[in-house]
Protein backbone atom coordinates (compact mmCIF):
# COMPACT_ATOMS: atom_id res chain seq x y z
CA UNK A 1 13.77 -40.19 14.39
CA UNK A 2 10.42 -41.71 15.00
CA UNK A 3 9.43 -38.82 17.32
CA UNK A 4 10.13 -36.40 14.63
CA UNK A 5 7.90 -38.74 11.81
CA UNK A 6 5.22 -38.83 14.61
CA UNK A 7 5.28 -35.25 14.55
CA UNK A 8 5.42 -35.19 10.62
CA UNK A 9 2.61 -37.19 10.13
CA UNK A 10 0.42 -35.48 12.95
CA UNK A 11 1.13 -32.16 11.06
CA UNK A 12 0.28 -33.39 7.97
CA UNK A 13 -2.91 -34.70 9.62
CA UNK A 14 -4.03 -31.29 10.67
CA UNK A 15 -3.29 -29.66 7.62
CA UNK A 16 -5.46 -32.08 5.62
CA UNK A 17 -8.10 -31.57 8.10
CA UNK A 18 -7.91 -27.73 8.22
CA UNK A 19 -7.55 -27.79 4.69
CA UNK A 20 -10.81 -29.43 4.27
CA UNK A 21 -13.00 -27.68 7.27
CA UNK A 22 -11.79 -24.33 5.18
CA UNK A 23 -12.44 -25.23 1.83
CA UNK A 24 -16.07 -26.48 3.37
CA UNK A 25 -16.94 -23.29 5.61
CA UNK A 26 -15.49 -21.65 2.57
CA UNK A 27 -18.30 -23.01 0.59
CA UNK A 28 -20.86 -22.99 3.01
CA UNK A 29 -20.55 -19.16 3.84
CA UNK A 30 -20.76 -18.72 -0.38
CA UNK A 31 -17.15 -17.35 -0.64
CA UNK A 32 -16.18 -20.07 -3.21
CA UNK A 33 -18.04 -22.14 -5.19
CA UNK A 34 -17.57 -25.97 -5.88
CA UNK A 35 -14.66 -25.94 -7.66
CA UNK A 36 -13.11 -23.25 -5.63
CA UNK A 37 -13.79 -25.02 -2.65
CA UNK A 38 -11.88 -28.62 -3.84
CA UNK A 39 -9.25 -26.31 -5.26
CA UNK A 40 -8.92 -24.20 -2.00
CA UNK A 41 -8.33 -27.59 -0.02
CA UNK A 42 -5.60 -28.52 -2.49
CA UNK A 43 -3.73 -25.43 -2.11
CA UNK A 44 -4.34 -25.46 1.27
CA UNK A 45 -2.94 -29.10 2.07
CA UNK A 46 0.02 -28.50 -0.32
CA UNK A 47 1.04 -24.82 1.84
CA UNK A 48 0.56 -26.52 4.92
CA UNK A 49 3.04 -28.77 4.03
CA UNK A 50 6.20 -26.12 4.84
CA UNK A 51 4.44 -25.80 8.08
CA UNK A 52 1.96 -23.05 10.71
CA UNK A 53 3.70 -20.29 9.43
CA UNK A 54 2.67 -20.60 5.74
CA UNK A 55 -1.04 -22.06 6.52
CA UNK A 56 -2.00 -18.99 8.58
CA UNK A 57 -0.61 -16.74 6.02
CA UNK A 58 -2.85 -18.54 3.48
CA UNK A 59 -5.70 -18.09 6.15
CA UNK A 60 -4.60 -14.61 6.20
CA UNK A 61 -5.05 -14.13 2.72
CA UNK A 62 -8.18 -15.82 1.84
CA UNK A 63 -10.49 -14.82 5.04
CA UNK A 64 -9.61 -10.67 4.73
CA UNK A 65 -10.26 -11.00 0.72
CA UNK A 66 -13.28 -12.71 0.71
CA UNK A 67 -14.39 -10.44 3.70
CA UNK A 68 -13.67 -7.19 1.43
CA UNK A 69 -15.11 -8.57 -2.07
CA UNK A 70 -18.60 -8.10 0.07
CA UNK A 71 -17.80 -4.39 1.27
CA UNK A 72 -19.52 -1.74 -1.00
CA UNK A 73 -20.90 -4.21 -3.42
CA UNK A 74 -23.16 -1.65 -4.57
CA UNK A 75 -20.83 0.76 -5.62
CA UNK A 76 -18.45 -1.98 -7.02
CA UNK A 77 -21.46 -2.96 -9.17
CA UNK A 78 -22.44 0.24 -10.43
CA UNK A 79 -19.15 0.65 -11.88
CA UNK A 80 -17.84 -2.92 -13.26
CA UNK A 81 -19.74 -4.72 -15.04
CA UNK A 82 -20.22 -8.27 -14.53
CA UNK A 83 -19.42 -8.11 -10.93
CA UNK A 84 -20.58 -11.41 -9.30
CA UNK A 85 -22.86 -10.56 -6.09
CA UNK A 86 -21.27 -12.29 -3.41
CA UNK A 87 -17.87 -12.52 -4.60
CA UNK A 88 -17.81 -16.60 -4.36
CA UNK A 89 -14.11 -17.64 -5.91
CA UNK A 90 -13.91 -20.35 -8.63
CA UNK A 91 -11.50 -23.10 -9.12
CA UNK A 92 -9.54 -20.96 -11.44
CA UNK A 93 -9.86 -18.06 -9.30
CA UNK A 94 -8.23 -20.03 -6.56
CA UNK A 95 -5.73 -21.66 -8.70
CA UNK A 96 -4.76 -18.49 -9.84
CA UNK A 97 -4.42 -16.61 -6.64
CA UNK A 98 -2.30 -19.85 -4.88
CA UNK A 99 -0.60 -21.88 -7.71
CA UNK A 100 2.71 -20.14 -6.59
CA UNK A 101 2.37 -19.62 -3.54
CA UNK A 102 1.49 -23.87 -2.64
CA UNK A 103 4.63 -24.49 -5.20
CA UNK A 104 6.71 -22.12 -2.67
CA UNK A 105 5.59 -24.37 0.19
CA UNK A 106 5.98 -27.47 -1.08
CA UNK A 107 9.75 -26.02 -2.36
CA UNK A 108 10.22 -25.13 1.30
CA UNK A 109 9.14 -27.80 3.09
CA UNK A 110 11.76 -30.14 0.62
CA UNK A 111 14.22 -27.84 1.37
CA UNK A 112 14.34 -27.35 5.10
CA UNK A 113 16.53 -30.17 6.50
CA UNK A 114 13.75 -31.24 9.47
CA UNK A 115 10.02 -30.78 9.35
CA UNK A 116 8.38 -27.20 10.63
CA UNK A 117 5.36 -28.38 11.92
CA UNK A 118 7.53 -28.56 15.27
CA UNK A 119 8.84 -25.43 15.39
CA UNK A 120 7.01 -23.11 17.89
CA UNK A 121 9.99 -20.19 17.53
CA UNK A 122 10.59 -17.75 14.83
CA UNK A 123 11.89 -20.16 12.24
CA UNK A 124 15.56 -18.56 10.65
CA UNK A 125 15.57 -19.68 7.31
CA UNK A 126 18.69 -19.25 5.41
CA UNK A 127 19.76 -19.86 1.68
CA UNK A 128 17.68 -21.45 -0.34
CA UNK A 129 15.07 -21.69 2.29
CA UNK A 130 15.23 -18.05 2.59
CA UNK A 131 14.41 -17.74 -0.58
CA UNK A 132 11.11 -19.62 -0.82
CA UNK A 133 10.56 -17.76 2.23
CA UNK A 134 10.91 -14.82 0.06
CA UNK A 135 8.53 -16.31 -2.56
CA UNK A 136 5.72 -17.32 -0.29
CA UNK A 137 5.56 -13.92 1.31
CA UNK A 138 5.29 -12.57 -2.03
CA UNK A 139 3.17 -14.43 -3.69
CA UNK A 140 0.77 -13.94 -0.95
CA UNK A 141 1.17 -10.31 -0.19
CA UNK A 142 1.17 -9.58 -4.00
CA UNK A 143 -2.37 -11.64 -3.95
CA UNK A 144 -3.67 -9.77 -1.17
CA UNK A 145 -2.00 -6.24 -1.75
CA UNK A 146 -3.71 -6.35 -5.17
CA UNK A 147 -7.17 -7.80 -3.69
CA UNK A 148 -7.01 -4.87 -0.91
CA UNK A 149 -6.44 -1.74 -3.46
CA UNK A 150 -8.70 -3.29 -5.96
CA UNK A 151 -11.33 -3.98 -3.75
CA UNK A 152 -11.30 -0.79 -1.17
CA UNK A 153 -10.20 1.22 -4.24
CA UNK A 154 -13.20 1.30 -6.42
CA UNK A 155 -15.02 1.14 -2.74
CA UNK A 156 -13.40 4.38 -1.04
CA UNK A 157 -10.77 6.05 -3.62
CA UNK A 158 -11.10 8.16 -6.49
CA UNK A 159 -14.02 7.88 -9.39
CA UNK A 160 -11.51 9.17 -11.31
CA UNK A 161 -8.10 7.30 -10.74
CA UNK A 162 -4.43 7.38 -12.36
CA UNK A 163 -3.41 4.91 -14.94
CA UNK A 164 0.27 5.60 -14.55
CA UNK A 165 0.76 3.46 -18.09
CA UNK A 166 -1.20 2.83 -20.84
CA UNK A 167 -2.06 1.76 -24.38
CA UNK A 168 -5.02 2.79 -26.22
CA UNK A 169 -6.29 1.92 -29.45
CA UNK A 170 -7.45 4.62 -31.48
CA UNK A 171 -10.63 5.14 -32.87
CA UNK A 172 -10.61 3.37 -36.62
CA UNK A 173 -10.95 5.33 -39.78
CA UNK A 174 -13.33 4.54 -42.64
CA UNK A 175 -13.54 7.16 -45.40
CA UNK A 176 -16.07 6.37 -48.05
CA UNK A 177 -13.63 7.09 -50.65
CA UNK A 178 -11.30 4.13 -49.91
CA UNK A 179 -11.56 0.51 -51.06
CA UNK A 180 -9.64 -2.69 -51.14
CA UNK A 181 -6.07 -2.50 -49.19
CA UNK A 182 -6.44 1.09 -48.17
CA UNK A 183 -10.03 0.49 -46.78
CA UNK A 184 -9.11 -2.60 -44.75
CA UNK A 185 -5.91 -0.91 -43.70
CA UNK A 186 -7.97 2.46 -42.34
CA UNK A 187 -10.24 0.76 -40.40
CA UNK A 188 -7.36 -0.64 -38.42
CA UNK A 189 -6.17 2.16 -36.77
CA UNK A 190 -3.61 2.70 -34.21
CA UNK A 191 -1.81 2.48 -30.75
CA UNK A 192 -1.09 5.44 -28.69
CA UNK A 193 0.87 5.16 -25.32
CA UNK A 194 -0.90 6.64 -22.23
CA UNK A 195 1.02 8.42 -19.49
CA UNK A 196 -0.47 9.65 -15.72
CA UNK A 197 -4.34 9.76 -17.66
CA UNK A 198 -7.53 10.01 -15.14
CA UNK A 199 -9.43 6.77 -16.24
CA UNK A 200 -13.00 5.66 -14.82
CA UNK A 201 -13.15 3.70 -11.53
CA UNK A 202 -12.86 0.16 -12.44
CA UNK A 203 -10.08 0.58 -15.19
CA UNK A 204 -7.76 -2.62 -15.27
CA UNK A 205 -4.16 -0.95 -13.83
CA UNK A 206 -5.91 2.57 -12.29
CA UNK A 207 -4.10 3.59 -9.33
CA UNK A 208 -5.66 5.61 -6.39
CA UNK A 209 -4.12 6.55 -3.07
CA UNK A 210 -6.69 4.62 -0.92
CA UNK A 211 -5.77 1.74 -3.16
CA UNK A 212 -1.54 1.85 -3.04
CA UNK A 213 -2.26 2.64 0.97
CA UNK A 214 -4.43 -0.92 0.81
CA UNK A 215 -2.04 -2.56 -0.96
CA UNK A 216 0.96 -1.90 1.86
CA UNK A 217 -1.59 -2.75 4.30
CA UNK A 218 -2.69 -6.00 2.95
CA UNK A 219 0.82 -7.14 2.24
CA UNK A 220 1.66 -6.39 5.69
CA UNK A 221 -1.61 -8.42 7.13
CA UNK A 222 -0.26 -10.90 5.23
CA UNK A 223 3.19 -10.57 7.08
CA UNK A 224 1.23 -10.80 10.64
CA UNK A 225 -0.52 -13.76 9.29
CA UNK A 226 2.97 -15.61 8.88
CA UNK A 227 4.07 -14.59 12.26
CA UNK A 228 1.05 -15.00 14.07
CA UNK A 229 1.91 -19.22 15.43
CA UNK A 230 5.25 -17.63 16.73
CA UNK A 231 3.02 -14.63 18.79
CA UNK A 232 0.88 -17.57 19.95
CA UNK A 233 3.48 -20.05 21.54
CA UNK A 234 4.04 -16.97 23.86
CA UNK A 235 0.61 -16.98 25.17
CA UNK A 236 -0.44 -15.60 27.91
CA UNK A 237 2.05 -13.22 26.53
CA UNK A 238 4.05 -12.24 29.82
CA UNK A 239 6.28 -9.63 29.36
CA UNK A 240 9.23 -12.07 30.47
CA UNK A 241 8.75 -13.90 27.10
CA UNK A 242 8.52 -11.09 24.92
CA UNK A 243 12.16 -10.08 26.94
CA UNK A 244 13.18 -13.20 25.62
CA UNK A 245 12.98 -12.48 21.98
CA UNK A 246 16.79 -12.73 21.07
CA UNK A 247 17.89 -9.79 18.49
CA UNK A 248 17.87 -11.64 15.59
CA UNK A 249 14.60 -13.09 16.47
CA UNK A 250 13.42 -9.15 16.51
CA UNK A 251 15.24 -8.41 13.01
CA UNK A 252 13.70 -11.29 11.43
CA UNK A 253 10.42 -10.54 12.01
CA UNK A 254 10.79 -6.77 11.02
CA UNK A 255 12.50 -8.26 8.24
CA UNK A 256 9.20 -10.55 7.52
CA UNK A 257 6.63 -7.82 8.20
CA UNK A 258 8.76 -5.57 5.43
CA UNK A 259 8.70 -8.02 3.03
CA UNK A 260 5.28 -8.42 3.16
CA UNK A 261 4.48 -4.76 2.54
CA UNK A 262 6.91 -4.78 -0.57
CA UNK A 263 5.08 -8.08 -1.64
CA UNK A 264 1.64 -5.37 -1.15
CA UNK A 265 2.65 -2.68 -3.36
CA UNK A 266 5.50 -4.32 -5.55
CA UNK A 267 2.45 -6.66 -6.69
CA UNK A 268 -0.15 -4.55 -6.78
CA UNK A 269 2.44 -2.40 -9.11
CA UNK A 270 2.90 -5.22 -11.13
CA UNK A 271 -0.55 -6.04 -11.77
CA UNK A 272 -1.79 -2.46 -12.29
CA UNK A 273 0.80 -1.83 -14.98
CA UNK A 274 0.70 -5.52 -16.46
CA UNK A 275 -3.24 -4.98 -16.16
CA UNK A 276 -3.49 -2.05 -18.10
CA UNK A 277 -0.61 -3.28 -20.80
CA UNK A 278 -2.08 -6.49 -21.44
CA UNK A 279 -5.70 -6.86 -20.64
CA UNK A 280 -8.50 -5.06 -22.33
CA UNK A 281 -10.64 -2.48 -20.40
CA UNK A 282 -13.84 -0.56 -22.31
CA UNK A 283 -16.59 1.94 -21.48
CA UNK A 284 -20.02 0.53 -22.38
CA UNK A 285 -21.64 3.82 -23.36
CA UNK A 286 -25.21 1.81 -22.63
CA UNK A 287 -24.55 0.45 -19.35
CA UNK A 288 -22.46 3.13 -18.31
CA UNK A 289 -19.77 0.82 -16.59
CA UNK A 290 -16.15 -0.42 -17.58
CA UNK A 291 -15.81 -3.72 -19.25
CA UNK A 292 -12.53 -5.27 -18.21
CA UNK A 293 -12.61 -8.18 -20.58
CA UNK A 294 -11.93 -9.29 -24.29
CA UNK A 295 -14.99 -8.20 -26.42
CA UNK A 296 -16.79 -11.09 -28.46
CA UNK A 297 -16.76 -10.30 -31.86
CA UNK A 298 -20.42 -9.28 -31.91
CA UNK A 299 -19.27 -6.56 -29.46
CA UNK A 300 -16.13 -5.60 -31.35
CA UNK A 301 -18.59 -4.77 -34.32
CA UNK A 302 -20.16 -1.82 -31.92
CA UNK A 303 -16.76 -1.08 -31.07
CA UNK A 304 -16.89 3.21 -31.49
CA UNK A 305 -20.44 2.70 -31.61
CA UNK A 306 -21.49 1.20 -28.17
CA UNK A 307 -18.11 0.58 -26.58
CA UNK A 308 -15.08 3.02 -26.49
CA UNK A 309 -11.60 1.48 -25.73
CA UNK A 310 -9.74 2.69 -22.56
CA UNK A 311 -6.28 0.69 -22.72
CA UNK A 312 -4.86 -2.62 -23.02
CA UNK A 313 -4.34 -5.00 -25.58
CA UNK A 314 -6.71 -7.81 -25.57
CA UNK A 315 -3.80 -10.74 -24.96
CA UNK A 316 -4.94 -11.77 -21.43
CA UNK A 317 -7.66 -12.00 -18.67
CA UNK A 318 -7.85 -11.29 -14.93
CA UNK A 319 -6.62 -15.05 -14.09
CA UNK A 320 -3.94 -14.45 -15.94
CA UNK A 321 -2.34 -10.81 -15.08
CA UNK A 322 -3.26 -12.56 -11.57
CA UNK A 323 -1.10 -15.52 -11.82
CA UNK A 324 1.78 -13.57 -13.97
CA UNK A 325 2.14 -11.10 -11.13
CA UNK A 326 1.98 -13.35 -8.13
CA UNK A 327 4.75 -15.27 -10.15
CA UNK A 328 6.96 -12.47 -11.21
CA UNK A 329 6.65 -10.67 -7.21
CA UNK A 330 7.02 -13.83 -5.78
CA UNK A 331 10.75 -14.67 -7.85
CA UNK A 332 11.60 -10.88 -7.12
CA UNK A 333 11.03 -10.96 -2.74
CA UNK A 334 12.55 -14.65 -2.63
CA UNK A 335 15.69 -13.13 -4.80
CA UNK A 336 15.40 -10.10 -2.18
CA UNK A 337 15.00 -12.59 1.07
CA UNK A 338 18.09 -14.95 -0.21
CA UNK A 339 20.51 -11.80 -0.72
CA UNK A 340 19.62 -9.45 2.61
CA UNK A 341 17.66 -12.08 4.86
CA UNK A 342 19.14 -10.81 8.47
CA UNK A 343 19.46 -14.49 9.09
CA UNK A 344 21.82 -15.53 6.20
């Protein structure tokens, strides 16, 4: 019993401690800011807690993204406006992109029966555990599938991509002739739903096929992330130990890696279409660039004028389609994982 607190406590001391030297070289090498960088520690100390496995699939996630928010910056800039050179991440960025997935870890680490900072195998998770298991893959590889296609999408796909489904507010009316209720109720005009419609690059919830390709590719880095202390215990990787792998220790990490590429596209699925439902994307006719927030009022007064309204209603910002999608993947995989999990 004390040899397994010993190990407890020396896991929990290099989580803090990786946590932290992140979060810093994180900061230092401008891919979050201040807040980002006490958030990223937070998130960080509170995955590491369910063990290697869910620390390098954070790492996973948060070195490829910020590496890939710097590729093409000057095409991502020429077509969104208000992209931040750089890319750095902010608190809420952060909190937003890992809220679920450090509540997964923390759920799994209460949940497994002895502590996995042990473990060199392929841990077997069943039940419950499978399904937080589940959750953190999906959480992740919805954060990263999304980051991947949104990133190498406006980067490398389409100018022109698909927004599978839409709304759209239609231009308002305002005939001279009208006054008092009819006038005010004119200039309101309506909704129309938008089906398979080329959009600009940049849209909130346009689809391209470099993008959905991304998206299965950065849930599945994701997946390699989780499984990468398990590849390491067999270093120098004779072929004797890779022999060794017992059949269900084979399944389960197929079964991880597939997860993780569902948790890619199922998310990035999620956030297109939630994306282009419920957040607000416009053309700035001036700038010539797509505006994917909530216009101030001063701006809604040039509305028709200046700016020309793509799709979306204006109910919520990038945070929160973010955190609403990494949520809503993340239930979906763990309910996947506890049901078919090769290891329940």
């Amino acid at each position: 019993m004390e040899e397994g607190q010993g190990k407890w406590w020396m896991g929990v001391g290099m989580t803090v401690g990786l946590s932290v030297m992140t979060a810093v070289g994180g900061y230092k090498a401008r891919a979050l800011d201040r807040g980002g960088a006490v958030a990223g520690a937070v998130v960080g100390l509170l995955t590491g807690l369910a063990g290697t496995s869910s620390l390098s699939t954070l790492f996973a996630f948060f070195v490829s993204s910020s590496l890939l928010t710097r590729v093409k910056a000057q095409r991502k800039r020429q077509v969104e406006e208000g992209y931040r050179k750089g890319g750095q991440r902010t608190a809420l960025q952060v909190m937003s992109n890992g809220l679920m997935g450090a509540l997964s870890s923390l759920a799994l680490s209460l949940s497994s029966p002895s502590p996995l900072f042990s473990s060199s195998d392929l841990p077997l998770w069943r039940g419950v555990e499978a399904f937080w298991v589940g959750a953190l893959l999906g959480h992740y590889g919805c954060c990263n599938g999304d980051t991947w296609a949104s990133e190498l999408g406006v980067a490398f796909g389409s100018p022109r991509p698909l927004l599978l489904l839409g709304l759209r507010r239609l231009p308002s009316s305002s005939p001279s002739s009208s006054s008092g209720k009819d006038k005010a109720k004119a200039k309101k005009g309506g909704w129309k739903v938008v089906v398979g419609e080329r959009v600009a690059a940049g849209t909130n919830g346009g689809m391209s096929g470099v993008g959905t390709v991304s998206s299965l590719m950065g849930g599945l880095f994701v997946g390699f992330g989780f499984l990468l202390p398990s590849l390491l215990s067999l270093f120098p990787f004779p072929l004797s130990s890779f022999l060794s792998f017992s059949p269900l220790a084979l399944s389960s990490s197929l079964w991880i890696l597939f997860l993780s590429a569902l948790s890619g596209f199922l998310g990035s699925l999620i956030d297109s279409v939630m994306g282009a439902l419920l957040q607000e994307s416009v053309w700035d006719k001036e700038t010539k660039k797509v505006k994917g927030e909530r216009l101030s009022k001063e701006e809604k007064e040039k509305e028709g004028e200046r700016f020309e309204h793509i799709t979306g209603l204006p109910l919520l910002d990038n945070h929160q389609v973010n955190l609403l999608s990494s949520i809503l993947t993340a239930l979906l995989v763990g309910y996947v994982s506890f049901i078919f999990s090769p290891s329940s």
